[in-house]
Structure formats: structure tokens, C-alpha cells
PDB file of N, CA and C in Angstrom:
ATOM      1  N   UNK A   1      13.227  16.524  19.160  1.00  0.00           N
ATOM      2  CA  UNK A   1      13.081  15.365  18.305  1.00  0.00           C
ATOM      3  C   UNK A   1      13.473  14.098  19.064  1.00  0.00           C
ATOM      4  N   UNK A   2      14.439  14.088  20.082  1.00  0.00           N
ATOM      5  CA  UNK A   2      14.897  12.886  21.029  1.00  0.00           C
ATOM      6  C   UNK A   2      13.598  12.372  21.334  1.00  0.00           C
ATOM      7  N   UNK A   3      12.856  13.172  21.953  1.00  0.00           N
ATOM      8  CA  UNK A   3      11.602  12.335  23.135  1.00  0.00           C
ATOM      9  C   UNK A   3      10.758  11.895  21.807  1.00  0.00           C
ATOM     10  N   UNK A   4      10.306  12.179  20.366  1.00  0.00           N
ATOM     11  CA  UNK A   4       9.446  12.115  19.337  1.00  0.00           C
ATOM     12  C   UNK A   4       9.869  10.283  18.718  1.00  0.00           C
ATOM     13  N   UNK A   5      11.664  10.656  18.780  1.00  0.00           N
ATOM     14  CA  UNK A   5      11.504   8.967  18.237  1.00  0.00           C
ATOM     15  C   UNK A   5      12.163   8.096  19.272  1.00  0.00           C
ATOM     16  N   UNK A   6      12.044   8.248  20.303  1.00  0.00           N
ATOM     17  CA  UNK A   6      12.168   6.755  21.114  1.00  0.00           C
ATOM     18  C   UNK A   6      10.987   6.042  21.301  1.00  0.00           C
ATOM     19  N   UNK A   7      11.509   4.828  21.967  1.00  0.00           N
ATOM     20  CA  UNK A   7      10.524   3.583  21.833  1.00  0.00           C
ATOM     21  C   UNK A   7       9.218   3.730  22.435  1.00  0.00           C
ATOM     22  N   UNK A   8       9.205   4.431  23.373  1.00  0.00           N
ATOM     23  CA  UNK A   8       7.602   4.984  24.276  1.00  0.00           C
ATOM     24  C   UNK A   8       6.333   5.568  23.520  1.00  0.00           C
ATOM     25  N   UNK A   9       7.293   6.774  22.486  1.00  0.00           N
ATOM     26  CA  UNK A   9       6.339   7.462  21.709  1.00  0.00           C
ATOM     27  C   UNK A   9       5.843   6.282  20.696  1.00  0.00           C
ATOM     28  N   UNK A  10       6.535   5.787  20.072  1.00  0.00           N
ATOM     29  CA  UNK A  10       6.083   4.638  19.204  1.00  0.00           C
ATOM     30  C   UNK A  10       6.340   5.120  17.520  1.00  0.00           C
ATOM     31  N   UNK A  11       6.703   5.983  17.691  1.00  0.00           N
ATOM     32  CA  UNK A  11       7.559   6.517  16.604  1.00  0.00           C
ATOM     33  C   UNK A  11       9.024   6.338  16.124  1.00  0.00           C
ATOM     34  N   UNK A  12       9.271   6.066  14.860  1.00  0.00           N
ATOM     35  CA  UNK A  12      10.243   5.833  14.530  1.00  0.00           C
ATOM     36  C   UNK A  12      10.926   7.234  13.341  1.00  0.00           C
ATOM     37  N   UNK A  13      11.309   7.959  13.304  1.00  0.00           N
ATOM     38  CA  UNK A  13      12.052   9.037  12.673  1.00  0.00           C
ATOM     39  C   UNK A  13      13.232   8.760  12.377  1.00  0.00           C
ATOM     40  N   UNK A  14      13.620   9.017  10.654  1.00  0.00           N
ATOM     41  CA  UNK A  14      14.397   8.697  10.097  1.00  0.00           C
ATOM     42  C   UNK A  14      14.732   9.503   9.459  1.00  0.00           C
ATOM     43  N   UNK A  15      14.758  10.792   8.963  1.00  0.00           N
ATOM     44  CA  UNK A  15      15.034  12.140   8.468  1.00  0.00           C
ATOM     45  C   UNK A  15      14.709  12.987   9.611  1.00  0.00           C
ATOM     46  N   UNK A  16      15.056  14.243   9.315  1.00  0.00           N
ATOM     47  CA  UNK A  16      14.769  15.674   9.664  1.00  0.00           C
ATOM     48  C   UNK A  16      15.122  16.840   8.920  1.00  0.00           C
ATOM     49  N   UNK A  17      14.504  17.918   9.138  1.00  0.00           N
ATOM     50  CA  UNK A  17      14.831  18.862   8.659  1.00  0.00           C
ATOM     51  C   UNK A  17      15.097  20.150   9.377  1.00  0.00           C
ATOM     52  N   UNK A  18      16.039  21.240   8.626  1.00  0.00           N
ATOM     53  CA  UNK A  18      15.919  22.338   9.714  1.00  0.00           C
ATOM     54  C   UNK A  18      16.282  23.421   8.755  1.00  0.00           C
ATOM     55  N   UNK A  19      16.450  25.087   9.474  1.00  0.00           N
ATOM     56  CA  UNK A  19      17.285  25.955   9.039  1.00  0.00           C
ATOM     57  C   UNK A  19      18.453  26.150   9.771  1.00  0.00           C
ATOM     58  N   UNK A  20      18.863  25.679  10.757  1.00  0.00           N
ATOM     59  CA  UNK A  20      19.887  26.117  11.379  1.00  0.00           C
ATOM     60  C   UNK A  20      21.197  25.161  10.731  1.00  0.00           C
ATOM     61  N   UNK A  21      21.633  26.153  10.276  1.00  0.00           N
ATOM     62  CA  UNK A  21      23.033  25.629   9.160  1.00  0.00           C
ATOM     63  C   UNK A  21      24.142  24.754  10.819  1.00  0.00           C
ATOM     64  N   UNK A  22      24.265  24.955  11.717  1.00  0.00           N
ATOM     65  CA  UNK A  22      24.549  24.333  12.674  1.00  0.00           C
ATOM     66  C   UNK A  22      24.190  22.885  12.448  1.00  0.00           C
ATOM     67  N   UNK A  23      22.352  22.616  12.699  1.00  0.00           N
ATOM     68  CA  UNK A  23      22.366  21.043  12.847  1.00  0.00           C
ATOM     69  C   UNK A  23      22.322  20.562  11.368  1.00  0.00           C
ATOM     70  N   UNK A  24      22.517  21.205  10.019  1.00  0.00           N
ATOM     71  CA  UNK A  24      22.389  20.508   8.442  1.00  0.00           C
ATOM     72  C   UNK A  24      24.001  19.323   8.958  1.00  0.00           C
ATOM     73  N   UNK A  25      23.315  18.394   8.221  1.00  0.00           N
ATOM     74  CA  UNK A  25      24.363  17.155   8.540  1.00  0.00           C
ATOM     75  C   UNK A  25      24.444  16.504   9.953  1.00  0.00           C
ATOM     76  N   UNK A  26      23.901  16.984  10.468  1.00  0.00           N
ATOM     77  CA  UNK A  26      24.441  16.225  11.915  1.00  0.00           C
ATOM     78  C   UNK A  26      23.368  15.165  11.967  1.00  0.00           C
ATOM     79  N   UNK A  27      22.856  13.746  12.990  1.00  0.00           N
ATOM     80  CA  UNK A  27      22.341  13.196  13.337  1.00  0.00           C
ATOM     81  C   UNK A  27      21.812  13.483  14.843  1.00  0.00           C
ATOM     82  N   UNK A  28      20.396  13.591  14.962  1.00  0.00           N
ATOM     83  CA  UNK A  28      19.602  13.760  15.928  1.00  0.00           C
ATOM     84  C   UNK A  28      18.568  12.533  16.199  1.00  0.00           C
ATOM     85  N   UNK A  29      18.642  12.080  17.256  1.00  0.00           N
ATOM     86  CA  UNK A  29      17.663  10.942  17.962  1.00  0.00           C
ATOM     87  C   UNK A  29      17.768   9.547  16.811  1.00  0.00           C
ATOM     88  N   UNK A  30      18.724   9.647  15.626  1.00  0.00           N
ATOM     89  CA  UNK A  30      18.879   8.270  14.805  1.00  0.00           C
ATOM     90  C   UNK A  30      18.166   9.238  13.507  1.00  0.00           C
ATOM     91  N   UNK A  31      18.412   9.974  13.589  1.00  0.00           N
ATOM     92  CA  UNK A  31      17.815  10.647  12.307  1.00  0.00           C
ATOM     93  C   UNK A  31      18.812  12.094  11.559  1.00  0.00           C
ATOM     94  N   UNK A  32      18.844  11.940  10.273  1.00  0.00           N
ATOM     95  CA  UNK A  32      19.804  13.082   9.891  1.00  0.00           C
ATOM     96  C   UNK A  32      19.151  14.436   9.038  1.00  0.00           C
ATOM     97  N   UNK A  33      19.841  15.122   9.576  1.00  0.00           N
ATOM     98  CA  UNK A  33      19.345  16.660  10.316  1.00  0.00           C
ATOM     99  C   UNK A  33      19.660  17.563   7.997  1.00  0.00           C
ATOM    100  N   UNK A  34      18.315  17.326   7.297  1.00  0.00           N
ATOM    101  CA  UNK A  34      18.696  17.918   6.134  1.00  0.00           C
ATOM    102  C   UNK A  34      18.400  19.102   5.866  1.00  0.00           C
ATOM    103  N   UNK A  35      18.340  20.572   4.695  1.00  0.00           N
ATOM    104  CA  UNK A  35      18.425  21.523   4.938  1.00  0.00           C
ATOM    105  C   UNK A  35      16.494  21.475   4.435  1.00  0.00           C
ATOM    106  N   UNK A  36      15.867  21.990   4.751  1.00  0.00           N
ATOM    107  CA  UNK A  36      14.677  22.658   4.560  1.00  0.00           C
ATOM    108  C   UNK A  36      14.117  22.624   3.240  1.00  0.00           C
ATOM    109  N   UNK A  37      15.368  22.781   2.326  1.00  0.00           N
ATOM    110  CA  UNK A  37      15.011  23.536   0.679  1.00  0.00           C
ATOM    111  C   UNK A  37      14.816  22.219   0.067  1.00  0.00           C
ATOM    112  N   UNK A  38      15.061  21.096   0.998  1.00  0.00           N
ATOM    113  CA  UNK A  38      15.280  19.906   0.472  1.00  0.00           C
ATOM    114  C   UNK A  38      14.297  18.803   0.322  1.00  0.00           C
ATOM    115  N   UNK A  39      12.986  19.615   1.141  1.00  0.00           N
ATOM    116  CA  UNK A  39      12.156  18.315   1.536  1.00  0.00           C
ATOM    117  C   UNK A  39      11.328  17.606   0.606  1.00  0.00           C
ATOM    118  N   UNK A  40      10.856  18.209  -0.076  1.00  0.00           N
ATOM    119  CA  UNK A  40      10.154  17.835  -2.109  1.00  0.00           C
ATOM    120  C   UNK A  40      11.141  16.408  -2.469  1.00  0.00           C
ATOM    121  N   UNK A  41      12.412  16.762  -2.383  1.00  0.00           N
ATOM    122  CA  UNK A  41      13.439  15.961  -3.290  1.00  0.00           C
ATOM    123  C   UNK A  41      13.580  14.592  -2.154  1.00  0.00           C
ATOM    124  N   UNK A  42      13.985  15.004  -0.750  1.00  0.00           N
ATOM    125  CA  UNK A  42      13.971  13.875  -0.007  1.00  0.00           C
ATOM    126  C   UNK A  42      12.498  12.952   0.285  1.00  0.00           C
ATOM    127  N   UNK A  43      11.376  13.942   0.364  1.00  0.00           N
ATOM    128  CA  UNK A  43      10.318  13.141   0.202  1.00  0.00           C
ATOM    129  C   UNK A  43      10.407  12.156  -0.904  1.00  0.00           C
ATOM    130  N   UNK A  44      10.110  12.503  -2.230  1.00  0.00           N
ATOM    131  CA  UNK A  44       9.996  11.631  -3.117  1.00  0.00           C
ATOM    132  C   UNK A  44      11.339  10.389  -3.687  1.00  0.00           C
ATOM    133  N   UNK A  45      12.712  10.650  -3.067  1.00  0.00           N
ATOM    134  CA  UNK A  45      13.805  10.235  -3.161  1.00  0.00           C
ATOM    135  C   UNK A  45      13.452   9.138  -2.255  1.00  0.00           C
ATOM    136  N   UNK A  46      12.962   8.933  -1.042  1.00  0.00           N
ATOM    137  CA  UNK A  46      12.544   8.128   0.147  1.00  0.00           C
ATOM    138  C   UNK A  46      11.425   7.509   0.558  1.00  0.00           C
ATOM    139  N   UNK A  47      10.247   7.655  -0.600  1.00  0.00           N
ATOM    140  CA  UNK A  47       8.717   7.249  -0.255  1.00  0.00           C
ATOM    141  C   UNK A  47       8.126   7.748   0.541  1.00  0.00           C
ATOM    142  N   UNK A  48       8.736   8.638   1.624  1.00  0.00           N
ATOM    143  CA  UNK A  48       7.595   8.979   2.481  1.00  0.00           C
ATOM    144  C   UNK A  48       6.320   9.363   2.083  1.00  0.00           C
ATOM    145  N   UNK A  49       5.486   8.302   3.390  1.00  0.00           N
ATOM    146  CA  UNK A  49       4.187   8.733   2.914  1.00  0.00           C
ATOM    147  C   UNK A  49       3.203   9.474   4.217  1.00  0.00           C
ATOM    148  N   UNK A  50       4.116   9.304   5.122  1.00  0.00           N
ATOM    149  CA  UNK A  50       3.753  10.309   6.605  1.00  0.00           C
ATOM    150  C   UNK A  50       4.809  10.994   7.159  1.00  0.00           C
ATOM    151  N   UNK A  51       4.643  12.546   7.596  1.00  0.00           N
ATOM    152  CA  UNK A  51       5.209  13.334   7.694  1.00  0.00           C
ATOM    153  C   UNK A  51       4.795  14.129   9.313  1.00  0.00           C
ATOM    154  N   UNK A  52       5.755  14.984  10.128  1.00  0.00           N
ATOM    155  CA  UNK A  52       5.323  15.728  10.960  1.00  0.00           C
ATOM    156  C   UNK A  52       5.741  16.678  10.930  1.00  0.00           C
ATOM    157  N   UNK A  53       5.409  17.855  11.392  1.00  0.00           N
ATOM    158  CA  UNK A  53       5.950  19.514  11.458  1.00  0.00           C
ATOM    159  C   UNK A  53       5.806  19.639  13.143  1.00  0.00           C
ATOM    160  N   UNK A  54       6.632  20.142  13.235  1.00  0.00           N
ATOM    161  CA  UNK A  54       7.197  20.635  14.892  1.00  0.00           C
ATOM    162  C   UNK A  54       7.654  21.795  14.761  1.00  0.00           C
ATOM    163  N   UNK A  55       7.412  22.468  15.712  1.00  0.00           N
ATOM    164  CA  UNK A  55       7.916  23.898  16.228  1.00  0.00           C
ATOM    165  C   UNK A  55       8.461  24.074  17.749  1.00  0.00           C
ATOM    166  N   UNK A  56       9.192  24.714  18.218  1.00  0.00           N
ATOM    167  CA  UNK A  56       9.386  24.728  19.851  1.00  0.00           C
ATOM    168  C   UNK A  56       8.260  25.893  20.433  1.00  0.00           C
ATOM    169  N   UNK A  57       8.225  25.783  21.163  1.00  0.00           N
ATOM    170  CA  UNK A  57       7.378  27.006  21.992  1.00  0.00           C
ATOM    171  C   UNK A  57       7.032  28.244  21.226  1.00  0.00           C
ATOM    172  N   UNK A  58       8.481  28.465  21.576  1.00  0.00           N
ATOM    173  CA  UNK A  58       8.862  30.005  21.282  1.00  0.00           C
ATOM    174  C   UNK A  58       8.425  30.440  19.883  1.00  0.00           C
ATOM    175  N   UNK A  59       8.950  29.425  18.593  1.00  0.00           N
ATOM    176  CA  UNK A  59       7.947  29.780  17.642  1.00  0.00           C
ATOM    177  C   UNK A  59       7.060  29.099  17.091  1.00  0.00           C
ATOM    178  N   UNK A  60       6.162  28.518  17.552  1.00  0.00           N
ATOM    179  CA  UNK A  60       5.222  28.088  17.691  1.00  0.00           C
ATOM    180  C   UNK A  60       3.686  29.647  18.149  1.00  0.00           C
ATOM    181  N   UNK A  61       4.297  29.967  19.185  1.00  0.00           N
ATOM    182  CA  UNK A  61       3.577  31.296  19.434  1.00  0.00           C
ATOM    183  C   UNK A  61       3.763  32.473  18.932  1.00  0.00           C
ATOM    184  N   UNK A  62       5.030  32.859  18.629  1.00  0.00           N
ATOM    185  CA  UNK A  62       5.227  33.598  16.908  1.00  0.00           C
ATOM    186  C   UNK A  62       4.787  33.712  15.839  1.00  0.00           C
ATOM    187  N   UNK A  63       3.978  32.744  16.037  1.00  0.00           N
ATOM    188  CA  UNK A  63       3.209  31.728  14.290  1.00  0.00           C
ATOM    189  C   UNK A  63       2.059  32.033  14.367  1.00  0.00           C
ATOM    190  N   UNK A  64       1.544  33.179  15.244  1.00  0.00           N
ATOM    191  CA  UNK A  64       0.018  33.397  15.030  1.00  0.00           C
ATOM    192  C   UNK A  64      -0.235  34.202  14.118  1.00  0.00           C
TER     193      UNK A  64
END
């Protein structure tokens, strides 16, 4: 998520989401790290009206 919102990409990220009870709460690249079950409530709590899904490699190719 670092390289996704700095100034080069041209993206700005202001939430996240995850399952790893590790990063819930923490802040990543200026953005805070919420739990998964949450995204319905933070979407509409926040206006978002554009969204991205990311995967790393590893499951990304799992996902077939």
C-alpha cells in the first residue's frame, strides 16, 4: 500500500482494510488499517465513491 499512495502514483488513500488482526488499527502509507467486516459501514459512513482491491502475489495466484 506504501508505493499505491505516494505522490508518483497519483493516488491518494485514506482507509484500508485487512484480515490480519496485527495491522486492524494501525496506520499504513497515511491510511488506517480497518477490519474487513467493516467495509459496507465505512464505505457509506465516508462517501466513497472509488475503491481498489489488492492482493500480494502469493494470493493473488491462489485466487484462481
Amino acid at each position: 500500500m506504501n508505493h499505491l499512495g505516494s505522490q508518483k502514483s497519483g493516488f491518494h488513500i485514506e482507509i484500508g482494510f485487512g484480515m490480519n488482526p496485527n495491522e486492524i488499527g494501525r496506520t499504513v502509507a497515511h491510511a488506517k488499517i480497518y477490519r474487513s467486516e467493516q467495509i459496507a459501514k465505512i464505505i457509506r459512513k465516508n462517501r466513497i465513491q472509488i475503491g481498489m482491491i489488492t492482493a500480494s502475489a502469493k494470493e493473488a495466484q491462489q485466487a484462481e
